[in-house]
C-alpha atoms as a PDB file:
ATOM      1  CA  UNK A   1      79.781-220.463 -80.810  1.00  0.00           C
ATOM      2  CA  UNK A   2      76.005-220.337 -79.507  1.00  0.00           C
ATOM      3  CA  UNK A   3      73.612-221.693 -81.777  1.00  0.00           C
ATOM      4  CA  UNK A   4      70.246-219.610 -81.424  1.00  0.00           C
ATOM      5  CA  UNK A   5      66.779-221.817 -80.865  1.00  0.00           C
ATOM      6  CA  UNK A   6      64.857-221.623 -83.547  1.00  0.00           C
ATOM      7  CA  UNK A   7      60.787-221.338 -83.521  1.00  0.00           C
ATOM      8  CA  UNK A   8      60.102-224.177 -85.851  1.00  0.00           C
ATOM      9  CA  UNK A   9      58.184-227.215 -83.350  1.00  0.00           C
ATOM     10  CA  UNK A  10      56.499-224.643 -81.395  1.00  0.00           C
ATOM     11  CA  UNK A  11      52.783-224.854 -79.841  1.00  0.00           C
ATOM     12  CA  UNK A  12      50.324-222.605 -78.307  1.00  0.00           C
ATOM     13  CA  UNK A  13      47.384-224.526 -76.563  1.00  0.00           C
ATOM     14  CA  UNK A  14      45.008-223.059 -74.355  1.00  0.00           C
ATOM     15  CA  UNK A  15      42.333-224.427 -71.348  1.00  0.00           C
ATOM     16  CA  UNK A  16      39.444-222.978 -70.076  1.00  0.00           C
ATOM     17  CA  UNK A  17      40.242-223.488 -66.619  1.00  0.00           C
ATOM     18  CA  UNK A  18      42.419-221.694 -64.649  1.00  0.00           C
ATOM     19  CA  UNK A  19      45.375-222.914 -61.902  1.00  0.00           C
ATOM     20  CA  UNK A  20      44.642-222.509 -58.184  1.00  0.00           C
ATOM     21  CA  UNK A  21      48.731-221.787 -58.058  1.00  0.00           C
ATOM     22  CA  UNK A  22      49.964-219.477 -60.840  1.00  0.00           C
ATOM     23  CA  UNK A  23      53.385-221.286 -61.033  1.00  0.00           C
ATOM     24  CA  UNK A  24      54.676-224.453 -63.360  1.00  0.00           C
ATOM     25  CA  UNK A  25      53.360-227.243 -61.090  1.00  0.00           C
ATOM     26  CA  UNK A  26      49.607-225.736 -60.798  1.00  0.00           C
ATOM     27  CA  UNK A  27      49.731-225.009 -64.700  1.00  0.00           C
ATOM     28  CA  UNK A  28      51.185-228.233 -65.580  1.00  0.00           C
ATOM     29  CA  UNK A  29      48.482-230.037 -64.036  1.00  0.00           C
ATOM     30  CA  UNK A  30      45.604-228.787 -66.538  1.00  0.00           C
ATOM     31  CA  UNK A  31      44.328-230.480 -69.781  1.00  0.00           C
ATOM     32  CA  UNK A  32      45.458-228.396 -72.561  1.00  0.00           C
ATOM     33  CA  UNK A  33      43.968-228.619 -76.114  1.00  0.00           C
ATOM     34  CA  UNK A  34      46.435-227.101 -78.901  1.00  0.00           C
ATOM     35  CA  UNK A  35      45.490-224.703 -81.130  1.00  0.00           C
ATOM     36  CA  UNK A  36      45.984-225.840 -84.667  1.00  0.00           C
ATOM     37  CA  UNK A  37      47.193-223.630 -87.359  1.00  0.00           C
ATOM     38  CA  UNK A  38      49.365-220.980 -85.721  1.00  0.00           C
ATOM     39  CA  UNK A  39      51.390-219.045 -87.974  1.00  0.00           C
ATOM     40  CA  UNK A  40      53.000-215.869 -86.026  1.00  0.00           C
ATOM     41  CA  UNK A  41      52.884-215.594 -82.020  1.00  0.00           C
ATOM     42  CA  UNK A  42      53.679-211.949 -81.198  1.00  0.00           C
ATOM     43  CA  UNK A  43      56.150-211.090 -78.124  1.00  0.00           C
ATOM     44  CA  UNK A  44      55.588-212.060 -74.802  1.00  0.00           C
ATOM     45  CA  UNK A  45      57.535-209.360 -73.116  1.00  0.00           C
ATOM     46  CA  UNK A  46      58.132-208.010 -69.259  1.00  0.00           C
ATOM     47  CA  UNK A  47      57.117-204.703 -69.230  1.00  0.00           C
ATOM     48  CA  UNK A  48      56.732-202.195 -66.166  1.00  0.00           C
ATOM     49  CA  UNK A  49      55.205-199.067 -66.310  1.00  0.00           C
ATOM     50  CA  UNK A  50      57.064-196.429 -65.166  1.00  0.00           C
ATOM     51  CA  UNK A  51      56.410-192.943 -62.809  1.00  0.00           C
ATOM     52  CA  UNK A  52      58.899-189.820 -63.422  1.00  0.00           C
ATOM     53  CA  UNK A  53      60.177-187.757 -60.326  1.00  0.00           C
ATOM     54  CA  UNK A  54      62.871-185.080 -59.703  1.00  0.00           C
ATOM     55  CA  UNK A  55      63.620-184.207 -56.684  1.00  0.00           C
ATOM     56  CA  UNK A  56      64.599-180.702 -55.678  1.00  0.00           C
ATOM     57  CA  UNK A  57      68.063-180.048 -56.952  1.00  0.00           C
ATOM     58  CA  UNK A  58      68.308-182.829 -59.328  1.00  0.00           C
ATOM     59  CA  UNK A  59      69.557-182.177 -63.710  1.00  0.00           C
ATOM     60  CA  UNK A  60      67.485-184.808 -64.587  1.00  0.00           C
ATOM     61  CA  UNK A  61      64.258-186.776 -63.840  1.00  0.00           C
ATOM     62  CA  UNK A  62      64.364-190.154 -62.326  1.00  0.00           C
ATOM     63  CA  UNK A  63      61.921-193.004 -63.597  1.00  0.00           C
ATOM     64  CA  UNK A  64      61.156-195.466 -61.386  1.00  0.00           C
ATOM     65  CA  UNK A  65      59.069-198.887 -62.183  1.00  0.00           C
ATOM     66  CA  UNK A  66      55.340-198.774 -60.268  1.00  0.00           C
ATOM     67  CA  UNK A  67      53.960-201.479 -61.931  1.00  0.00           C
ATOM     68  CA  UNK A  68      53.728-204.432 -64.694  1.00  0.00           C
ATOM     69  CA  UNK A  69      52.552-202.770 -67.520  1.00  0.00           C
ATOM     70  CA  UNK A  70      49.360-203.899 -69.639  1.00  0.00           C
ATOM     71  CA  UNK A  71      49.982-206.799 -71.992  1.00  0.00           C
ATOM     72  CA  UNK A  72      48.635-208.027 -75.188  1.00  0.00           C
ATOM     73  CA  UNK A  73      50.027-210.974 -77.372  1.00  0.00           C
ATOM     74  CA  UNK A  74      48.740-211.321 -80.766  1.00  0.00           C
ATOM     75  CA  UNK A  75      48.384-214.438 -82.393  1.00  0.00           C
ATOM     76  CA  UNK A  76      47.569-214.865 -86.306  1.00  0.00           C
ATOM     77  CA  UNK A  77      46.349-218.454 -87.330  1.00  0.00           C
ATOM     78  CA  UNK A  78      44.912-220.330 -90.806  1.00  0.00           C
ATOM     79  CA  UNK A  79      41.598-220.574 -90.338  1.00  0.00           C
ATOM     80  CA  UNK A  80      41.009-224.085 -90.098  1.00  0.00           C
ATOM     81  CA  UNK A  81      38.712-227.091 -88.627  1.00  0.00           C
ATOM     82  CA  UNK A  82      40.457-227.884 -85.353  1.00  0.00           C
ATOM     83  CA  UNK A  83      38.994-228.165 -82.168  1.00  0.00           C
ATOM     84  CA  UNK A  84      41.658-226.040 -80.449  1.00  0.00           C
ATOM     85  CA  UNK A  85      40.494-222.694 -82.359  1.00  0.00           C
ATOM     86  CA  UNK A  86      37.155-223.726 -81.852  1.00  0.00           C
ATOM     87  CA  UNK A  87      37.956-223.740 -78.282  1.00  0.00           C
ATOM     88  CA  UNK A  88      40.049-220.163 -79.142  1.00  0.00           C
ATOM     89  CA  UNK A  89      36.696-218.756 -80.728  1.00  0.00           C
ATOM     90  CA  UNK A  90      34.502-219.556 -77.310  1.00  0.00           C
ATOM     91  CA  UNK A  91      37.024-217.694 -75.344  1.00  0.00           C
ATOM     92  CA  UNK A  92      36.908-214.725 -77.643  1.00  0.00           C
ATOM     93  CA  UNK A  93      33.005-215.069 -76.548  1.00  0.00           C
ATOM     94  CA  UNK A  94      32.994-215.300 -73.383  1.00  0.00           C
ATOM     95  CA  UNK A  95      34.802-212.378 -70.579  1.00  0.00           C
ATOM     96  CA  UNK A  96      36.307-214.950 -68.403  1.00  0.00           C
ATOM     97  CA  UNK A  97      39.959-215.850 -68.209  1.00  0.00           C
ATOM     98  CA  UNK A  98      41.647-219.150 -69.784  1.00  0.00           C
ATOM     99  CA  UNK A  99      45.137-220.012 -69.401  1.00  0.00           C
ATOM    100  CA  UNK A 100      47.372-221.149 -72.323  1.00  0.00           C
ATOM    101  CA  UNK A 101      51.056-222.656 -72.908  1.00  0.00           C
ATOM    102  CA  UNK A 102      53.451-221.702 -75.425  1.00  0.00           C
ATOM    103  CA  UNK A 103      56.299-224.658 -76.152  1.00  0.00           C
ATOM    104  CA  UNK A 104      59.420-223.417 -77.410  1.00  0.00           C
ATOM    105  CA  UNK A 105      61.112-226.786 -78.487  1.00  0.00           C
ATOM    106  CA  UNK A 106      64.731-227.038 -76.356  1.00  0.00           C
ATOM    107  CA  UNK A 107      63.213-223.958 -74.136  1.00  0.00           C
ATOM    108  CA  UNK A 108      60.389-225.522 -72.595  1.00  0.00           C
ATOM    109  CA  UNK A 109      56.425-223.887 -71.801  1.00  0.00           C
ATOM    110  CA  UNK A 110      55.340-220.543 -71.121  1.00  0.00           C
ATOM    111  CA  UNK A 111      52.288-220.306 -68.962  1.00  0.00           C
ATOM    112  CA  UNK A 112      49.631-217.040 -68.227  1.00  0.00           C
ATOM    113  CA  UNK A 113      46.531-216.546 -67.753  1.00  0.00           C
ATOM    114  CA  UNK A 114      44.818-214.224 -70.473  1.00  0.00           C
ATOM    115  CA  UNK A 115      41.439-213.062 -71.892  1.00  0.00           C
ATOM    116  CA  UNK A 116      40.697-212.790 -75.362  1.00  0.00           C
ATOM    117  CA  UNK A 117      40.031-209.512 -76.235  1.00  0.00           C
ATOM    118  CA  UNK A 118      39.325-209.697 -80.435  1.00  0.00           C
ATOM    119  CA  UNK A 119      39.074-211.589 -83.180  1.00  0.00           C
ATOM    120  CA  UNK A 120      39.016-211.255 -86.323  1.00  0.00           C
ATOM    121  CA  UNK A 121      38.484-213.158 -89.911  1.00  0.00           C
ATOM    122  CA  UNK A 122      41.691-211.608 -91.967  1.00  0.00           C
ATOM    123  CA  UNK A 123      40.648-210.227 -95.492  1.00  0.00           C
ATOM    124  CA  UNK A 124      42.499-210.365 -98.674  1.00  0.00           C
ATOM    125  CA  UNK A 125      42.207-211.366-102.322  1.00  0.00           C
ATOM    126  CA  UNK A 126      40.055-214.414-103.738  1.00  0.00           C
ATOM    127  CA  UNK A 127      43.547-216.361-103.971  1.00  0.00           C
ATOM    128  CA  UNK A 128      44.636-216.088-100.115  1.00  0.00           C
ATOM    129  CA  UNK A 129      44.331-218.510 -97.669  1.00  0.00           C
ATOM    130  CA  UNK A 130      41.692-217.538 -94.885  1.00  0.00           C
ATOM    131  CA  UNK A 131      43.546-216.529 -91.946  1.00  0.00           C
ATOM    132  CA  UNK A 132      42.425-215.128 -88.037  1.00  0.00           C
ATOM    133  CA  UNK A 133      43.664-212.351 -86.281  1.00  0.00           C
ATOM    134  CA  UNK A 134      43.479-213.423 -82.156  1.00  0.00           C
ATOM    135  CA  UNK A 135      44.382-211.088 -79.119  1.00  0.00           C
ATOM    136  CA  UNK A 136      44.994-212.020 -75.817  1.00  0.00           C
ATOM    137  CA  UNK A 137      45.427-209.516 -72.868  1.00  0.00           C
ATOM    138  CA  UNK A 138      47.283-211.087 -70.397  1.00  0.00           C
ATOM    139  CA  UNK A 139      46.221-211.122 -66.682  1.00  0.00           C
ATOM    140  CA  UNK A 140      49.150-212.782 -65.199  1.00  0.00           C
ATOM    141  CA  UNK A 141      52.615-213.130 -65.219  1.00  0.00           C
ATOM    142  CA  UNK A 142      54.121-215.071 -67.954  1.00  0.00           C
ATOM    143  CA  UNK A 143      55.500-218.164 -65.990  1.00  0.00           C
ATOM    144  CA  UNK A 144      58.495-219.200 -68.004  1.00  0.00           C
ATOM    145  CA  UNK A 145      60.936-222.565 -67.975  1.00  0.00           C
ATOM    146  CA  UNK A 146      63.610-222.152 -65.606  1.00  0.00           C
END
């Protein structure tokens, strides 16, 4: 019986600079600062956009990938000192790419390069912890462990 990994251990870290080779080894070799307080990372999915044809004579239309489709991640975080979100706040700032990790204890890293598009201070009642709201669009293939 498999035994499915679990999330618990997991980082996210991010670096303002970006890899002169988008692959493991040129990603590897940057300083990474880890963002603090992380409580959900959304999916980090391969997605292609697709075009629909039918050629002459055909039942049915055929879809064919054209293209990696647009990508956001969201992550949600406690709003805390730390100087990773500080870092995650100047990004949101700034239109210029960083590149981040995400660790998956007994998976290994998951590399892109990404802008952050929003963020936001979560609302809620007098009694809830403050929280942020972070997207990233992605502008790279995720690199992920082999």
């Amino acid at each position: 019986m498999t035994t499915p990994y679990v999330l618990a251990g997991a980082t996210v870290a991010l670096c303002p600079d970006v890899p002169a080779a988008l692959d493991a080894a040129g990603f590897g070799v940057l300083a990474f600062r880890h963002v603090r307080g992380v409580r959900v990372v959304g999916a980090l999915a391969l997605q292609y956009q697709t075009a629909a044809y039918q050629p002459i004579g055909a039942k049915v239309s055929i879809l064919r990938r054209v293209a990696r489709a647009p990508q956001s991640l969201q992550l949600d975080l406690y709003r805390i000192t730390d100087a990773g979100q500080v870092l995650l706040r100047t990004a949101a700032s700034e239109d210029r790419q960083y590149s981040f990790r995400i660790d998956v204890p007994q998976i290994g890293p998951h590399y892109f390069v990404a802008k952050v598009s929003s963020r936001s201070l979560s609302g809620g009642a007098g009694s809830d912890l403050a929280s942020l709201s972070v997207t990233l669009e992605l502008e790279s293939a995720v690199i992920e462990p082999a």
